[in-house]
Protein backbone atom coordinates (compact mmCIF):
# COMPACT_ATOMS: atom_id res chain seq x y z
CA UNK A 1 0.00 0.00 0.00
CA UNK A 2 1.24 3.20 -1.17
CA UNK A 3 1.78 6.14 1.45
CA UNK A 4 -1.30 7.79 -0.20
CA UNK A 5 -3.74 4.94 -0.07
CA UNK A 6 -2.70 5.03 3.48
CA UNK A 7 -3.55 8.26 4.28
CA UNK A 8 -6.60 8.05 2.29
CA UNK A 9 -7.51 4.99 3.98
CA UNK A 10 -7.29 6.84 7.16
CA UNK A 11 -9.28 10.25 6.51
CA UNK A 12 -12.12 7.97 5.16
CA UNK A 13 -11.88 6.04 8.98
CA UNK A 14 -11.58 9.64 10.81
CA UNK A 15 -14.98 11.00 9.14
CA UNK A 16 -16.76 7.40 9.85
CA UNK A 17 -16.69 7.80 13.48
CA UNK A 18 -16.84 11.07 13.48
CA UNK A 19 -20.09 12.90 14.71
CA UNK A 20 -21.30 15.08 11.54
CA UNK A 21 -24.20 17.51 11.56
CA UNK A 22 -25.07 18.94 7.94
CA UNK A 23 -24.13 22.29 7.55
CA UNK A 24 -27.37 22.82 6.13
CA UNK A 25 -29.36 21.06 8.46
CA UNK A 26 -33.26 21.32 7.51
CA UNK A 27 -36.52 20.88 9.54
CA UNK A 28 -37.35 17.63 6.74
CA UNK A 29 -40.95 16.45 8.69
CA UNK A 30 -41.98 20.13 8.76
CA UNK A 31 -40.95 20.51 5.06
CA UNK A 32 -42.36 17.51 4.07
CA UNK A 33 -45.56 18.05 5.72
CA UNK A 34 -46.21 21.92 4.01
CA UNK A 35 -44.53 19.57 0.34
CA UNK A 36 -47.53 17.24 1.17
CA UNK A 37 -50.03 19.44 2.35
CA UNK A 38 -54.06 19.28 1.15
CA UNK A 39 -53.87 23.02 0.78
CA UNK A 40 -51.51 22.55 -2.54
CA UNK A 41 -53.04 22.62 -6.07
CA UNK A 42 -52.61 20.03 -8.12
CA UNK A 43 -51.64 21.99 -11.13
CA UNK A 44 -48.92 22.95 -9.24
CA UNK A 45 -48.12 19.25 -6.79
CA UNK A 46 -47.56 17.64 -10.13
CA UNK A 47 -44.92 20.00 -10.81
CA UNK A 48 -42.72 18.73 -7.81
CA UNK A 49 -41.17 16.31 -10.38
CA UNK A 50 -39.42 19.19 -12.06
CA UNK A 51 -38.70 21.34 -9.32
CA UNK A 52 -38.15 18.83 -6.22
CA UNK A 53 -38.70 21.42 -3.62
CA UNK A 54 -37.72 19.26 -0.56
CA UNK A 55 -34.17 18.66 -2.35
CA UNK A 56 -33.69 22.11 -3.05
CA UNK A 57 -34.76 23.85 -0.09
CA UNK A 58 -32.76 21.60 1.68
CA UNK A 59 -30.08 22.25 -0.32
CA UNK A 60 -30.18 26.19 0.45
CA UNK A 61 -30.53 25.35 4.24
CA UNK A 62 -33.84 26.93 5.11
CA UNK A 63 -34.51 26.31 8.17
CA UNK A 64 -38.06 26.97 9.42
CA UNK A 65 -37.45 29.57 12.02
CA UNK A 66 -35.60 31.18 9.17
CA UNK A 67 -36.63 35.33 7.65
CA UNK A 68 -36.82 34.46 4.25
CA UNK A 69 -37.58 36.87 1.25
CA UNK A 70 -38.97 35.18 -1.84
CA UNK A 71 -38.31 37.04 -4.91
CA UNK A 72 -41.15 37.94 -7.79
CA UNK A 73 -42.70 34.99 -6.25
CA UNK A 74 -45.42 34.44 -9.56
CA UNK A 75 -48.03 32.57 -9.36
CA UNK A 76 -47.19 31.28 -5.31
CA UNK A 77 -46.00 28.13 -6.57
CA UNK A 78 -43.02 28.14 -3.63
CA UNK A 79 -45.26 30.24 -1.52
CA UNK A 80 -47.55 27.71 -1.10
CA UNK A 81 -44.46 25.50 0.13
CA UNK A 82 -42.47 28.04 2.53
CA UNK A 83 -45.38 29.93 3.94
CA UNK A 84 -46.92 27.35 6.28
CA UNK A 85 -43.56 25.40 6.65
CA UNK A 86 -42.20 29.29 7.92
CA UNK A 87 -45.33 29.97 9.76
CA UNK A 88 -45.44 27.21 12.06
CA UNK A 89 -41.83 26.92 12.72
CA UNK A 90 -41.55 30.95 13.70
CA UNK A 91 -39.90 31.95 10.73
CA UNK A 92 -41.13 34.58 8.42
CA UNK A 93 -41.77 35.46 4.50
CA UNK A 94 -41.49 38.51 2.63
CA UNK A 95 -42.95 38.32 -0.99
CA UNK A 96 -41.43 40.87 -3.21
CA UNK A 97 -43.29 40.74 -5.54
CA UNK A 98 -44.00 42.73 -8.91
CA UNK A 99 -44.78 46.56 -9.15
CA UNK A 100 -48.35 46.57 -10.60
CA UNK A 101 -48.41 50.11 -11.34
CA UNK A 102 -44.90 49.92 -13.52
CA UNK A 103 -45.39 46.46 -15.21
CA UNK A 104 -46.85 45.22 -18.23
CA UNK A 105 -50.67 44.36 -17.49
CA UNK A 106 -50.12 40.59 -17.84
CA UNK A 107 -48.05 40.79 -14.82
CA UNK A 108 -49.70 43.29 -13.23
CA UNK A 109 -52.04 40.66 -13.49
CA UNK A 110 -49.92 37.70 -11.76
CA UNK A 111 -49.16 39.81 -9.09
CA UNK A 112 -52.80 40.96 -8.45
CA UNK A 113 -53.99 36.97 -8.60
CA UNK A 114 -50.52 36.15 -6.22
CA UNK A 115 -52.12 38.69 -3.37
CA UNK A 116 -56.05 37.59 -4.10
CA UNK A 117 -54.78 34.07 -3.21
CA UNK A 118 -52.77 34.99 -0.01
CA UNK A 119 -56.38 36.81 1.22
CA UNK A 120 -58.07 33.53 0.33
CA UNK A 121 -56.34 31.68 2.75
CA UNK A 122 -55.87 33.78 5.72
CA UNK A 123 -55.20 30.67 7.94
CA UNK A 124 -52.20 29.92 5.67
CA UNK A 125 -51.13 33.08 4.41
CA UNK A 126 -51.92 36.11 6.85
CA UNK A 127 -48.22 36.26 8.07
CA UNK A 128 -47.01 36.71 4.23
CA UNK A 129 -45.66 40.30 4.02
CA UNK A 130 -46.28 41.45 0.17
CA UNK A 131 -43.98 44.58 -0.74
CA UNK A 132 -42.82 45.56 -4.26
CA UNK A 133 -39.45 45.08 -5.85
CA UNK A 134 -38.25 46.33 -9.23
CA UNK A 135 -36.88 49.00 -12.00
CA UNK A 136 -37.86 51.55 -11.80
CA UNK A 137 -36.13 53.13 -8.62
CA UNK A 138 -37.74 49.92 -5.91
CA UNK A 139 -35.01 48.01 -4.60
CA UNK A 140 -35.25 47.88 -0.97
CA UNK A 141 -36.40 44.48 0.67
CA UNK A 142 -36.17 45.77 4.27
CA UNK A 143 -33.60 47.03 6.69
CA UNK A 144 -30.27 45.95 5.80
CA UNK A 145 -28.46 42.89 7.40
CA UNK A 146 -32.25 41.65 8.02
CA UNK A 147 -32.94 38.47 6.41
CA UNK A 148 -31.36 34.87 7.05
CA UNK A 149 -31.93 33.80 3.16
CA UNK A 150 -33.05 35.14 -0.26
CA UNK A 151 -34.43 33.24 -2.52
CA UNK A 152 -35.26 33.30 -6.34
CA UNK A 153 -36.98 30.70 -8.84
CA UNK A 154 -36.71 31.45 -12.42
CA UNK A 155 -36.09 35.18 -12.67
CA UNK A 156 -32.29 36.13 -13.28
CA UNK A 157 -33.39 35.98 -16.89
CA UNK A 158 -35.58 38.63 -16.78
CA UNK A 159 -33.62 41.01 -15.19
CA UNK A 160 -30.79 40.33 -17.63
CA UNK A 161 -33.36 41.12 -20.35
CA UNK A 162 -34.24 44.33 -18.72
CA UNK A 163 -30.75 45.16 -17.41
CA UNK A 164 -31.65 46.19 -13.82
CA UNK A 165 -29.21 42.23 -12.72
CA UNK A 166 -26.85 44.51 -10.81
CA UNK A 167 -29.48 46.39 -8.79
CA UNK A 168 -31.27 42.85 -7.86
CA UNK A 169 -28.28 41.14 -7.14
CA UNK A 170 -26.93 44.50 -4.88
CA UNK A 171 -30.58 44.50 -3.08
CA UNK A 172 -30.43 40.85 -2.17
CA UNK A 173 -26.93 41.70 -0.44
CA UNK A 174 -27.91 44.64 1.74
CA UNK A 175 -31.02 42.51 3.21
CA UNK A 176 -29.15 39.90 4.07
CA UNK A 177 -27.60 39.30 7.24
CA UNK A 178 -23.97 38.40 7.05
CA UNK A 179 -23.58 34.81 6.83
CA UNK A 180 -27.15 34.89 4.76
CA UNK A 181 -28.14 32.73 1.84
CA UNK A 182 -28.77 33.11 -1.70
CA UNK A 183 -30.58 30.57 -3.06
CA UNK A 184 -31.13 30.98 -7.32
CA UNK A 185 -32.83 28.75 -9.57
CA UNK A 186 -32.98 29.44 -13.42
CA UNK A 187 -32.88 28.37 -17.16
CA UNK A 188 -28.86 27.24 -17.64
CA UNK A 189 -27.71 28.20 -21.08
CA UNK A 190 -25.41 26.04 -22.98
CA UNK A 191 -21.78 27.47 -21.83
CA UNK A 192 -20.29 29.98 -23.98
CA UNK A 193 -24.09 30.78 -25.37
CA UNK A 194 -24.31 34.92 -26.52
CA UNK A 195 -26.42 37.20 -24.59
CA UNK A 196 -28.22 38.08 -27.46
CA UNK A 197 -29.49 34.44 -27.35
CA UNK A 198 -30.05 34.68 -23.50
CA UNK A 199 -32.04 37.81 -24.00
CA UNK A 200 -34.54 35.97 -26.63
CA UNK A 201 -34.56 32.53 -25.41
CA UNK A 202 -34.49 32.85 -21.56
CA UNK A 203 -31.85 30.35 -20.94
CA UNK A 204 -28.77 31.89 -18.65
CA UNK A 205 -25.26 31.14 -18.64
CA UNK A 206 -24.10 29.61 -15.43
CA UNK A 207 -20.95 31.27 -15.10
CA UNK A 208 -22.43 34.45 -15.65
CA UNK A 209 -24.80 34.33 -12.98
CA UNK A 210 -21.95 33.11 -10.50
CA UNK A 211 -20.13 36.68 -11.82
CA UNK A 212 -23.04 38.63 -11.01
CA UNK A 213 -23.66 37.48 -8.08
CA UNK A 214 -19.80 37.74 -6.85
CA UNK A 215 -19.91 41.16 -8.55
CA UNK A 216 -22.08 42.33 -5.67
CA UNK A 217 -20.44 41.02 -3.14
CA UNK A 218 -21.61 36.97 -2.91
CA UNK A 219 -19.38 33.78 -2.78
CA UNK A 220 -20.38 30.98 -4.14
CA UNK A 221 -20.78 28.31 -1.82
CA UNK A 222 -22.32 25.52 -3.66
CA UNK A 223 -24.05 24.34 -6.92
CA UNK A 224 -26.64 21.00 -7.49
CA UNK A 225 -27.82 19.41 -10.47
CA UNK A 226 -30.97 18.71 -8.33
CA UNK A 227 -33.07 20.39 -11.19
CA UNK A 228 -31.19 19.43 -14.22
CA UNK A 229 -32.84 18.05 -17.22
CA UNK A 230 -30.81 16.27 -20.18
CA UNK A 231 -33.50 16.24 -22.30
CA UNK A 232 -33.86 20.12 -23.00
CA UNK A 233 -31.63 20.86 -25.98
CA UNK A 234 -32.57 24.60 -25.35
CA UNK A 235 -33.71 24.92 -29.63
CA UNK A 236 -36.53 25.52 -29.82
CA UNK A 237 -38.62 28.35 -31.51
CA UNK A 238 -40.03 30.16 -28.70
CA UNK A 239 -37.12 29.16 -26.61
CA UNK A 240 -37.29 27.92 -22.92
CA UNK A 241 -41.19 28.77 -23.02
CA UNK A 242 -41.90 26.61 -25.84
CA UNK A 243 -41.19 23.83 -22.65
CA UNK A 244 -43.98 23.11 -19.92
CA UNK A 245 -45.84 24.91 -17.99
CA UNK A 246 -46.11 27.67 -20.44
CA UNK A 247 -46.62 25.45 -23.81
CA UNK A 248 -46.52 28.71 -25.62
CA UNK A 249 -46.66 26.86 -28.94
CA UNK A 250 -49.68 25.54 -28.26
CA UNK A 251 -50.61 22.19 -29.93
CA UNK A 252 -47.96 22.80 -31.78
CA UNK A 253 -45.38 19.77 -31.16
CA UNK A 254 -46.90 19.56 -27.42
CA UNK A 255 -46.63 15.83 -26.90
CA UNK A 256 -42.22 16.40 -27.54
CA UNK A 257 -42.34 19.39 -25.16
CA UNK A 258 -44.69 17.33 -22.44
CA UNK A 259 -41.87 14.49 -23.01
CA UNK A 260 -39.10 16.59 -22.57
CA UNK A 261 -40.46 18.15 -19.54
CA UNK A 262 -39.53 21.59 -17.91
CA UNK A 263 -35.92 23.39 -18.57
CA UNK A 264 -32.57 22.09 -17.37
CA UNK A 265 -31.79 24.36 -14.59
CA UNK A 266 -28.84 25.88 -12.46
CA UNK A 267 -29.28 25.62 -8.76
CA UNK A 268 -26.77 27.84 -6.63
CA UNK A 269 -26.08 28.68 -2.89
CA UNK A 270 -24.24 31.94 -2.20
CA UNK A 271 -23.07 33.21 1.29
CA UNK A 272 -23.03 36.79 2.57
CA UNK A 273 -19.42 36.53 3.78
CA UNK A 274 -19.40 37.10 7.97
């Protein structure tokens, strides 16, 4: 046995009796109960293939006593995860959600629906503070060194488009507490793709996204392939929306879409250095 096998031999016997607690330890029964609760849709249930929640919340560490801002949170799709699993564990959620008056009217729209469904279910939802986040000037989440994790589902691209990235990326910092999380889910780009073909196609270059986020101050402190999908070439005519749930081509070729599923995705944890 070589002097390396020997060593290695002996760091793998060190770490098997020693004591380990994840880093990113995670309230799972709590999680798993809000994952499997009644109260979820089933439009939106049947989407946990795609987006495994449980693997990815546990893989940004939220705990449930956790302050936790959820960025241009849509339809509520995670809402309807993290705001009872939050609530009952004495954590909090901020929804920043879209500026109605400044948006397009579709969503305008989303955003309207998002709060008519929080008053809905008060028993669920009356803790959810709703504030508004976006160009033109509205970048302020709540006081600074504030919240124990950011998180973001399928936006970067849209900000990119728009080119307000910095000024989402620089919010998400000052809200944080140090030692905070930023957790970021989006469309990954083929590496080396153009930003003109980011801008039309809402896929995102992984590296880039890692550089925007260190550009405001973030380090990197882990990437999954929890919500990766080999199947999504990223061609297609209407680009990542020609994919489920949007379908925007209709009929059009909807059984290869349905069979390909929903985009191959980045999933990243930053840190607020301490």
């Amino acid at each position: 046995m070589t002097n390396t096998q020997i060593l290695k031999s002996i760091s793998v016997l060190i770490f098997a009796l020693s004591p380990f607690t994840p880093a990113f330890a995670t309230d799972t029964d709590e999680l798993n109960k809000a994952i499997s609760g009644e109260h979820r849709s089933t439009s939106n249930s049947v989407r946990d293939q795609y987006r495994h929640p449980q693997q990815t919340l546990t893989f940004f560490g939220i705990k449930s006593n956790m302050a936790v801002v959820e960025i241009w949170p849509g339809g509520g799709w995670y809402t309807e995860i993290l705001a009872p699993y939050l609530k009952n564990g004495g954590g909090s959620l901020t929804a920043a959600g879209f500026q109605v008056s400044t948006v397009p009217k579709f969503l305008g729209k989303i955003q309207i629906d998002y709060e008519a469904m929080l008053a809905a279910s008060p028993a669920l939802y009356d803790q959810v503070r709703v504030i508004e986040l976006g160009p033109p000037k509205t970048y302020t989440l709540g006081p600074n060194n504030s919240a124990d994790a950011v998180l973001t589902f399928r936006n970067a691209h849209n900000w990119l488009k728009g080119g307000f990235e910095d000024d989402m990326f620089n919010a998400f910092y000052k809200v944080l507490k140090p030692g905070g999380v930023l957790g970021l889910t989006d469309h990954r780009a083929a590496a080396n793709s153009s930003l003109k073909y980011m801008k039309k196609f809402g896929y995102l270059d992984q590296d880039l996204v890692i550089r925007l986020a260190e550009k405001a101050g973030f380090v990197l402190e882990g990437t999954s392939e929890i919500n990766a999908n080999p199947l999504d070439t990223k061609i297609y005519p209407e680009g990542v929306w020609s994919l489920p749930p949007t379908l925007r081509l209709k009929e059009q070729n909807k059984a290869k879409y349905l069979a390909i599923g929903e985009s191959d995705r980045m999933t990243l944890r930053f840190r607020k250095p301490e």
